[in-house]
Protein backbone atom coordinates (compact mmCIF):
# COMPACT_ATOMS: atom_id res chain seq x y z
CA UNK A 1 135.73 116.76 154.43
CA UNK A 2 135.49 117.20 158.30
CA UNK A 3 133.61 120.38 157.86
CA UNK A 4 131.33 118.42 155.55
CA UNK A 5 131.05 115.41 158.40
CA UNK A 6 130.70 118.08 161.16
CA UNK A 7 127.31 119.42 159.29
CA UNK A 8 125.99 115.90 158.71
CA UNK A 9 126.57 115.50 162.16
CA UNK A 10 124.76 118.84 163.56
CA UNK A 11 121.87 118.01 160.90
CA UNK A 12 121.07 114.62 162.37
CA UNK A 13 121.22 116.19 165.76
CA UNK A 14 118.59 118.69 164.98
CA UNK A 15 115.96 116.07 163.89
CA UNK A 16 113.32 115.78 166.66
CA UNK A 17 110.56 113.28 166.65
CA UNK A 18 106.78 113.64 165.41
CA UNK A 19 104.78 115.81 167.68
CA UNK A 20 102.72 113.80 169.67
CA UNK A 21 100.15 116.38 171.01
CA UNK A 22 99.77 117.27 167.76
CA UNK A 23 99.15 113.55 166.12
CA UNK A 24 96.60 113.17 169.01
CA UNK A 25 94.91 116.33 168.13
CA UNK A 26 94.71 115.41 164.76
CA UNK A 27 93.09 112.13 165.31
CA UNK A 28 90.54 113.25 167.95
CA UNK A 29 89.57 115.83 165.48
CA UNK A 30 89.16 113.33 162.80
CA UNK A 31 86.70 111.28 164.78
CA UNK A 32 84.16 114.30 165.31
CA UNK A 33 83.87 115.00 161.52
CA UNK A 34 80.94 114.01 159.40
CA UNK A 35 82.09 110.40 157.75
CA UNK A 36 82.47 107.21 159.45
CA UNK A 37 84.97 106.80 161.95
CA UNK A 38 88.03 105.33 159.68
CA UNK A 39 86.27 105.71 156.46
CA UNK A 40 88.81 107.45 154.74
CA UNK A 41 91.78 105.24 155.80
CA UNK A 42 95.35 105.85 154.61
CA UNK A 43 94.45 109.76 154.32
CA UNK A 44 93.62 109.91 158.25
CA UNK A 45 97.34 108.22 159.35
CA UNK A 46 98.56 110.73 156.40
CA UNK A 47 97.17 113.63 158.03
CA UNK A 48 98.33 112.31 161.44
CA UNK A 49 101.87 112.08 160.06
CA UNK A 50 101.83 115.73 159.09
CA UNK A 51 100.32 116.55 161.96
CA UNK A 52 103.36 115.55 163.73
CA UNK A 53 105.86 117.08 161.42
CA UNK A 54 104.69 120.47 161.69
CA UNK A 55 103.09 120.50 165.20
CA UNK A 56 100.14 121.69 164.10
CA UNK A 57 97.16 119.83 163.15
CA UNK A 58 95.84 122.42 160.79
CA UNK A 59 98.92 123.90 159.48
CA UNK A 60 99.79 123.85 155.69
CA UNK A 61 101.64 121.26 152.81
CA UNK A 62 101.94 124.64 150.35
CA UNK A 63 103.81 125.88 148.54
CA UNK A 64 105.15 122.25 147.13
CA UNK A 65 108.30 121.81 144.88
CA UNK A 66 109.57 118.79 143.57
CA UNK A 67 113.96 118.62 143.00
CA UNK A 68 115.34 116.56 140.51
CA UNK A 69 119.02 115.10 141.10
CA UNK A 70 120.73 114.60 137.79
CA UNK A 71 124.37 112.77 137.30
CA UNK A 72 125.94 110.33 135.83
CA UNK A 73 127.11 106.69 136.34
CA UNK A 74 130.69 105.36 135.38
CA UNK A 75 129.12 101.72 135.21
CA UNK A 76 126.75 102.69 132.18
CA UNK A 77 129.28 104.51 129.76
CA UNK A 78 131.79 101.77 130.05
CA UNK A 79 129.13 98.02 130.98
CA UNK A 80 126.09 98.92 128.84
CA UNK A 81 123.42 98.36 131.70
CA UNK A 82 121.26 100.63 130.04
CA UNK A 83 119.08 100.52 126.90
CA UNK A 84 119.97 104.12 126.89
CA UNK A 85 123.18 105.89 125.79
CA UNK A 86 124.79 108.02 128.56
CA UNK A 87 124.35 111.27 126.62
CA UNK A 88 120.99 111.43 127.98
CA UNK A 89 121.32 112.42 131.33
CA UNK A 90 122.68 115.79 130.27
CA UNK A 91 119.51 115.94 127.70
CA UNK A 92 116.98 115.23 129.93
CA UNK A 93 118.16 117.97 132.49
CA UNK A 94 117.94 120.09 129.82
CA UNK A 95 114.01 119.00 129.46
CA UNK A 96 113.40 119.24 132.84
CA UNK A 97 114.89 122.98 132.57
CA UNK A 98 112.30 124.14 129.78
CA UNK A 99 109.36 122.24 131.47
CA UNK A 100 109.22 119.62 128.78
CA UNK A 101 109.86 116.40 131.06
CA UNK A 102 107.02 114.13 132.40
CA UNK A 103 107.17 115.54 135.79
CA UNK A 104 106.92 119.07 134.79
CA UNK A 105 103.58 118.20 132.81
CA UNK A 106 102.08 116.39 136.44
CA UNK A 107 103.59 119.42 138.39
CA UNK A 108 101.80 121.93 136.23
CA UNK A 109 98.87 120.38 136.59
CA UNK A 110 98.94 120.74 140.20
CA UNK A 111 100.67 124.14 140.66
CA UNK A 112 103.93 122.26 141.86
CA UNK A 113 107.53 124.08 140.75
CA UNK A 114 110.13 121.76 139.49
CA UNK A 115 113.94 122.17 139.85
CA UNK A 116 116.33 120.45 138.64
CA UNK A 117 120.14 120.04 139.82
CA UNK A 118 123.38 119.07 138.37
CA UNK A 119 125.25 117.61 141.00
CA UNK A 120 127.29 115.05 138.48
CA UNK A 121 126.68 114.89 134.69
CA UNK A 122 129.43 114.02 133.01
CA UNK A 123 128.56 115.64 129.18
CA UNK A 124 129.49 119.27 128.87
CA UNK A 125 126.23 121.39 128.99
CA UNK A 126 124.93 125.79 128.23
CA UNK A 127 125.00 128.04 130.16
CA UNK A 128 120.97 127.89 131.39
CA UNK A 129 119.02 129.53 133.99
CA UNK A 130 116.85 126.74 134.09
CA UNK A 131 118.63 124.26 135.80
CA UNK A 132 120.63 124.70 139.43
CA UNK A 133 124.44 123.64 138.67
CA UNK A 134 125.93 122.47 141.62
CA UNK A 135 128.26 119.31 140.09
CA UNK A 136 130.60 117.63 142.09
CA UNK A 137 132.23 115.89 139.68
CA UNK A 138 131.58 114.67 136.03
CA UNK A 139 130.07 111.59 136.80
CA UNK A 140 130.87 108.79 139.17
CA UNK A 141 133.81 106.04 138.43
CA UNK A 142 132.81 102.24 137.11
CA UNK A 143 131.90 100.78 140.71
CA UNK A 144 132.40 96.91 138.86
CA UNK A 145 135.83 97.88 138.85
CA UNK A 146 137.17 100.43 141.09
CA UNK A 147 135.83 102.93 144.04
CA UNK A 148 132.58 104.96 142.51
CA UNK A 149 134.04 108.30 144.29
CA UNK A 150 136.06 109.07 146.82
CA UNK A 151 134.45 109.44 150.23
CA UNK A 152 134.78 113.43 149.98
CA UNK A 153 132.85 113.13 146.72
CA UNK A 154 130.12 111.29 148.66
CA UNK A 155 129.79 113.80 151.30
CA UNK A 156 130.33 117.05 148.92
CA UNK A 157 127.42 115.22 146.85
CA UNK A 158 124.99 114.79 150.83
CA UNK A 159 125.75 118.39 151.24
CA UNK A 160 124.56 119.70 147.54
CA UNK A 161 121.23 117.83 148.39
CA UNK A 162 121.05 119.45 152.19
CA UNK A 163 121.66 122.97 150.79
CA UNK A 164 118.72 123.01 148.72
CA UNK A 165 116.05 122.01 150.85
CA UNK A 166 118.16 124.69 153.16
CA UNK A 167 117.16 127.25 150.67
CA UNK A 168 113.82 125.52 149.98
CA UNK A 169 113.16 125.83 153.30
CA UNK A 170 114.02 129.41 153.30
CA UNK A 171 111.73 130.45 151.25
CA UNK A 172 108.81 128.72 152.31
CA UNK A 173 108.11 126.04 150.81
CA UNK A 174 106.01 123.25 153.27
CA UNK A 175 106.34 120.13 151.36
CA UNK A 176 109.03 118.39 149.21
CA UNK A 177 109.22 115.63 146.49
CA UNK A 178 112.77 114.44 144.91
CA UNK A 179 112.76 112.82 141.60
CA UNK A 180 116.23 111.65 139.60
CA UNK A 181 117.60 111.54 136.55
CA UNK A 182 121.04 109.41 135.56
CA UNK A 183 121.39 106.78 133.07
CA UNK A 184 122.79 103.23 134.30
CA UNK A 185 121.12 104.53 138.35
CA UNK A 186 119.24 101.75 138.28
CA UNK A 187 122.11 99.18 138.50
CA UNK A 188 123.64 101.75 140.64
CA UNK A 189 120.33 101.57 143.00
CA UNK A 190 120.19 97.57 142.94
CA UNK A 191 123.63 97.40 143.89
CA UNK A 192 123.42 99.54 146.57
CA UNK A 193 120.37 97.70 147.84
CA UNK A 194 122.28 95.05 148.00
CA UNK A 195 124.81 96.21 150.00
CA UNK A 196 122.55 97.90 152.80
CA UNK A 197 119.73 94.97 153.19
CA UNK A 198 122.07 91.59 151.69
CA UNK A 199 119.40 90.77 149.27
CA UNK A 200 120.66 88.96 146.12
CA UNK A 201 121.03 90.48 142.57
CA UNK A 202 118.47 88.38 141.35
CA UNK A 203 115.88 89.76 143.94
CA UNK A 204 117.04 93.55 143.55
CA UNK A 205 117.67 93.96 139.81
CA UNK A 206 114.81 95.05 137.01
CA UNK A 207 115.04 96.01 133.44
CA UNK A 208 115.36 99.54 134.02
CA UNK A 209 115.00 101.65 130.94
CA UNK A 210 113.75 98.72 128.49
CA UNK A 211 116.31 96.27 128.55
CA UNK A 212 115.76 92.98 127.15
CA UNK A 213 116.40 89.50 129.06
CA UNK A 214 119.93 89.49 128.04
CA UNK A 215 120.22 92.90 129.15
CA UNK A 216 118.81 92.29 132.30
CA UNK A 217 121.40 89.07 132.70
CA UNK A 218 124.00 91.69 131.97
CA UNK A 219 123.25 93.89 134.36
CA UNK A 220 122.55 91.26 136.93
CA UNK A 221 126.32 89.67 136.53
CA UNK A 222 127.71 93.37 136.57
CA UNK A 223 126.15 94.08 140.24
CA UNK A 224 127.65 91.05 141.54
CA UNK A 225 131.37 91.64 139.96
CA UNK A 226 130.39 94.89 142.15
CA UNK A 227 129.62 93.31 145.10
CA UNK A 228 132.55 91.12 145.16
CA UNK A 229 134.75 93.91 144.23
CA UNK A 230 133.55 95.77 147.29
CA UNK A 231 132.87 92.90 149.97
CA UNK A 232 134.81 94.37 152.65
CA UNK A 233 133.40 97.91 152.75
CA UNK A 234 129.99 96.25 152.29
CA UNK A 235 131.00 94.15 155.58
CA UNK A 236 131.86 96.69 157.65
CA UNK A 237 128.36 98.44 157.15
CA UNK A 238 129.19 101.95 157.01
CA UNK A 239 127.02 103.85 154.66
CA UNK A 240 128.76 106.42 153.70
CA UNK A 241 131.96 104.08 152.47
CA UNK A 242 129.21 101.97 150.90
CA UNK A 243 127.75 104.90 149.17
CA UNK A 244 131.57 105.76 147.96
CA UNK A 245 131.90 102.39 146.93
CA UNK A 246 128.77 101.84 144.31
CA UNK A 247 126.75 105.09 144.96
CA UNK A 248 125.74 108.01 142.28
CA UNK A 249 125.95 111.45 143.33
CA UNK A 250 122.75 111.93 142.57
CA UNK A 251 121.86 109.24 144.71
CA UNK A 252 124.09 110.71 147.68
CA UNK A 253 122.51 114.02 147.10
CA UNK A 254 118.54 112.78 147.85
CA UNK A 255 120.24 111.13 150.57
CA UNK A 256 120.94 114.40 152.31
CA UNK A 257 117.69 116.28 151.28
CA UNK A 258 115.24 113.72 152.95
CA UNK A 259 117.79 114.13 156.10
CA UNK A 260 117.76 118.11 155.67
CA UNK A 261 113.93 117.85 155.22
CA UNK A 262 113.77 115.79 158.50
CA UNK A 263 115.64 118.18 160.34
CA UNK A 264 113.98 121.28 158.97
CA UNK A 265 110.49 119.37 159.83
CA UNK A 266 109.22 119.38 155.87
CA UNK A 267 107.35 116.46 155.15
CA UNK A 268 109.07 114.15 152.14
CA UNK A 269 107.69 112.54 149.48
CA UNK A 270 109.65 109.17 148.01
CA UNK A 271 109.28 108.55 144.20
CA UNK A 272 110.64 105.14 142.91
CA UNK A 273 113.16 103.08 143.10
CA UNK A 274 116.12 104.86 142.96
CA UNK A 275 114.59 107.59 145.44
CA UNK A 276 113.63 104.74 148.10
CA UNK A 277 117.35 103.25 148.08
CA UNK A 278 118.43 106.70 148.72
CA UNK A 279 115.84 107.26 150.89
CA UNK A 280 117.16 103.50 152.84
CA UNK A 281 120.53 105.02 152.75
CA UNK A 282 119.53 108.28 154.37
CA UNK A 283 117.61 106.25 157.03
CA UNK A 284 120.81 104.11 157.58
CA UNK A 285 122.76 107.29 157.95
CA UNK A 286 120.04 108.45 160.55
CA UNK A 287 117.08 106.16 161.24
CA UNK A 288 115.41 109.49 162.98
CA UNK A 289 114.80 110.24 159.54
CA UNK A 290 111.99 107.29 158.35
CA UNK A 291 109.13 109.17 160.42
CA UNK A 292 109.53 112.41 157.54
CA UNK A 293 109.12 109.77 154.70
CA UNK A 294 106.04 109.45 152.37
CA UNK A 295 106.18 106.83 149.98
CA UNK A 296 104.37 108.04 146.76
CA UNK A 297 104.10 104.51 144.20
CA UNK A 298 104.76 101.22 144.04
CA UNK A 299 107.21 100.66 141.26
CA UNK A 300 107.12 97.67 138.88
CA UNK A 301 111.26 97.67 139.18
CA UNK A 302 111.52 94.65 141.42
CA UNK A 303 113.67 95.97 144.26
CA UNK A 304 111.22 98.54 145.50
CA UNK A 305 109.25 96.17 147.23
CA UNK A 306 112.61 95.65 149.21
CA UNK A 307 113.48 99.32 149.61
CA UNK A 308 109.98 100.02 150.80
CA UNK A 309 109.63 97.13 153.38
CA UNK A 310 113.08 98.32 154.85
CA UNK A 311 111.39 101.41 155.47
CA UNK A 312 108.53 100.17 156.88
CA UNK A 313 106.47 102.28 154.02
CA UNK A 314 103.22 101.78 152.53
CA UNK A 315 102.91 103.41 148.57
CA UNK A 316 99.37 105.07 148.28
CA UNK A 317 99.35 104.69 144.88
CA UNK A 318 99.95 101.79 141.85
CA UNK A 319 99.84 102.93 138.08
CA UNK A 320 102.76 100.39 137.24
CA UNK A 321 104.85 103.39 136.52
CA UNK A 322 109.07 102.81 136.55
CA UNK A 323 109.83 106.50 135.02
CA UNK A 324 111.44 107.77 137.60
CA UNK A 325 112.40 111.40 137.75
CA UNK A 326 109.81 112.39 140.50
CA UNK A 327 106.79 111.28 138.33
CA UNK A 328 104.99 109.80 141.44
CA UNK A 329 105.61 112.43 143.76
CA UNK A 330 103.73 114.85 141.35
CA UNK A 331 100.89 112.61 141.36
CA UNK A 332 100.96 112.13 145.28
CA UNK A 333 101.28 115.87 146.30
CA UNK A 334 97.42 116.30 145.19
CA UNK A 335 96.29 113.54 147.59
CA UNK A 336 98.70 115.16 150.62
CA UNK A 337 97.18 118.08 150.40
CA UNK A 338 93.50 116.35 150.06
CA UNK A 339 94.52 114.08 153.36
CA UNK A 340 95.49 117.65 155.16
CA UNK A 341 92.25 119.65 153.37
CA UNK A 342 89.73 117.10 154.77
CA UNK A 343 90.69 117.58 158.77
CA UNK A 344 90.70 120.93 158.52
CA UNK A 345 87.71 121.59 155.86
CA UNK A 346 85.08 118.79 156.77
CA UNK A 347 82.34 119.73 159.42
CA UNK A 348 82.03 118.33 162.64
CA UNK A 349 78.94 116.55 163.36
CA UNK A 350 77.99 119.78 165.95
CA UNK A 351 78.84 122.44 162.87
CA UNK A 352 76.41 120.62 160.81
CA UNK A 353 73.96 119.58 163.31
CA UNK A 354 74.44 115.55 162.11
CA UNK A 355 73.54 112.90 164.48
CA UNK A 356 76.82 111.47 165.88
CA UNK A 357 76.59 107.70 166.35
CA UNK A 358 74.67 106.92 169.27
């Protein structure tokens, strides 16, 4: 576990802030192209922001990949906070692994690979190239009633996530989008949101997968047996012990991607939900981190609204989606590279001999 802490640590050193020079080049250039100074709003801050993650104004968001987390959550196979049975965490990586999932039809569409990664399913799965196995363990404990995972779990689980955009990174890829996949995460995710901002159940808890009012009640009284169970760690405000306490590994292994991605200088895009409490908890383990962050959607689960403004992070899109899985990072990867293509594409007003304004 100190070898683990010891690479967390040397990560978060490496992270360096946005490249000024290169934000200001960006935005000078943007002014001297032919539109109206402004005009295209969000996309020109958006191309500012990678401007300053790569240090160059006209560099490049491709190739584009979008990781999918997969494990499992003791708190839905023994509280029924889902509509859905456990077993489908293990079935759904499975989809994900012969391009049958949602997000492999949007990432298709827009020349994006998918991967997906074990890092805690509990159901025993084949042997399959399709799918990365790097489990920690089978699944987390029932956080309503004891410890989630032990605090090496946590970190073992930071570490799966920081080795692949390690090896992402190594091969070349410019841009990065995590989507998850664990049945009961979004109890998990409330709970956790909880913890890290001291917003109330109530205010942090949706219906997840379908569930009906009563469902929703459950799961509501479940987080806050959680919370009481856990008070003290929650007190003393570490993250890591709070991810220990009521975390998913899946959840702890976004949590060290977007800080790998800030350290390796790859731009990040944040799905949902669940990836914007991990993406809160990764900022709480290093607040140099929030810079990297691109929020995709604006979820219709309740407690995104939370996660987000914690963040201080605008979603550029709203479809009313709550699938999860990197869904809206898909969809957003198109409009990064359209923000980036337009500064570097459109004509100045000299090139195409348009009055400027006078």
């Amino acid at each position: 576990m100190s070898n683990e802490r010891e690479f967390l640590k040397k990560l978060i050193e490496d992270i360096r802030p946005l490249d000024q020079n290169a934000i200001d080049l960006a935005r000078s250039h943007q002014s001297i192209l032919t539109k109206p100074a402004g005009s295209l709003g969000k996309l020109e801050t958006l191309s500012e922001q990678l401007a300053g993650i790569s240090g160059d104004p006209f560099g490049t968001v491709d190739p584009a990949a979008v990781i999918v987390f997969a494990a499992d959550h003791g708190v839905a196979w023994s509280q029924g906070v889902s509509a859905y049975p456990p077993e489908v965490t293990g079935q759904m990586l499975l989809n994900y692994a012969s391009g049958g999932a949602v997000v492999c039809v949007l990432a298709r569409q827009a020349r994006i690979t998918v991967k997906a990664v074990d890092v805690g399913v509990k159901t025993d799965l084949p042997d399959a190239s399709g799918y990365i196995s790097k489990r920690v363990r089978c699944g987390t404990d029932d956080w309503s009633e004891k410890q989630a995972m032990s605090e090496e779990d946590a970190l073992a689980a930071i570490m799966v996530g920081a080795d692949i955009v390690h090896s992402e990174a190594q091969n070349g890829v410019k841009l990065l989008g995590f989507g998850e996949m664990g049945i009961g995460n979004t109890a998990t995710s409330s709970a956790l949101l909880c913890a890290l901002t001291g917003v109330s159940p109530a205010d942090a808890t949706g219906k997840g997968t379908g569930l009906d009012d009563a469902g929703l009640a459950r799961k509501t009284d479940v987080i806050r047996m959680g919370l009481s169970l856990h008070a003290e760690v929650i007190k003393k405000g570490d993250p890591i012990s709070i991810l220990s306490a009521l975390g998913g590994l899946e959840i702890a292994a976004m949590a060290g991607a977007y800080i790998a991605c800030a350290a390796y200088r790859i731009p990040v895009i944040v799905d949902g939900f669940i990836c914007s409490v991990s993406a809160l908890l990764a900022s709480r383990i290093s607040p140099f981190v929030k810079p990297f962050l691109i929020a995709s959607h604006k979820s219709v689960e309740i407690g995104h609204r939370v996660a987000l403004s914690e963040l201080g992070l605008t979603p550029y899109l709203d479809c009313e989606m709550r699938l999860g899985e990197g869904s809206g990072a898909a969809l957003m990867i198109p409009i990064v590279r359209s923000a980036l293509a337009v500064l570097k594409e459109t004509a100045t007003f000299d090139e195409a001999g348009v009055a400027d304004r006078g």
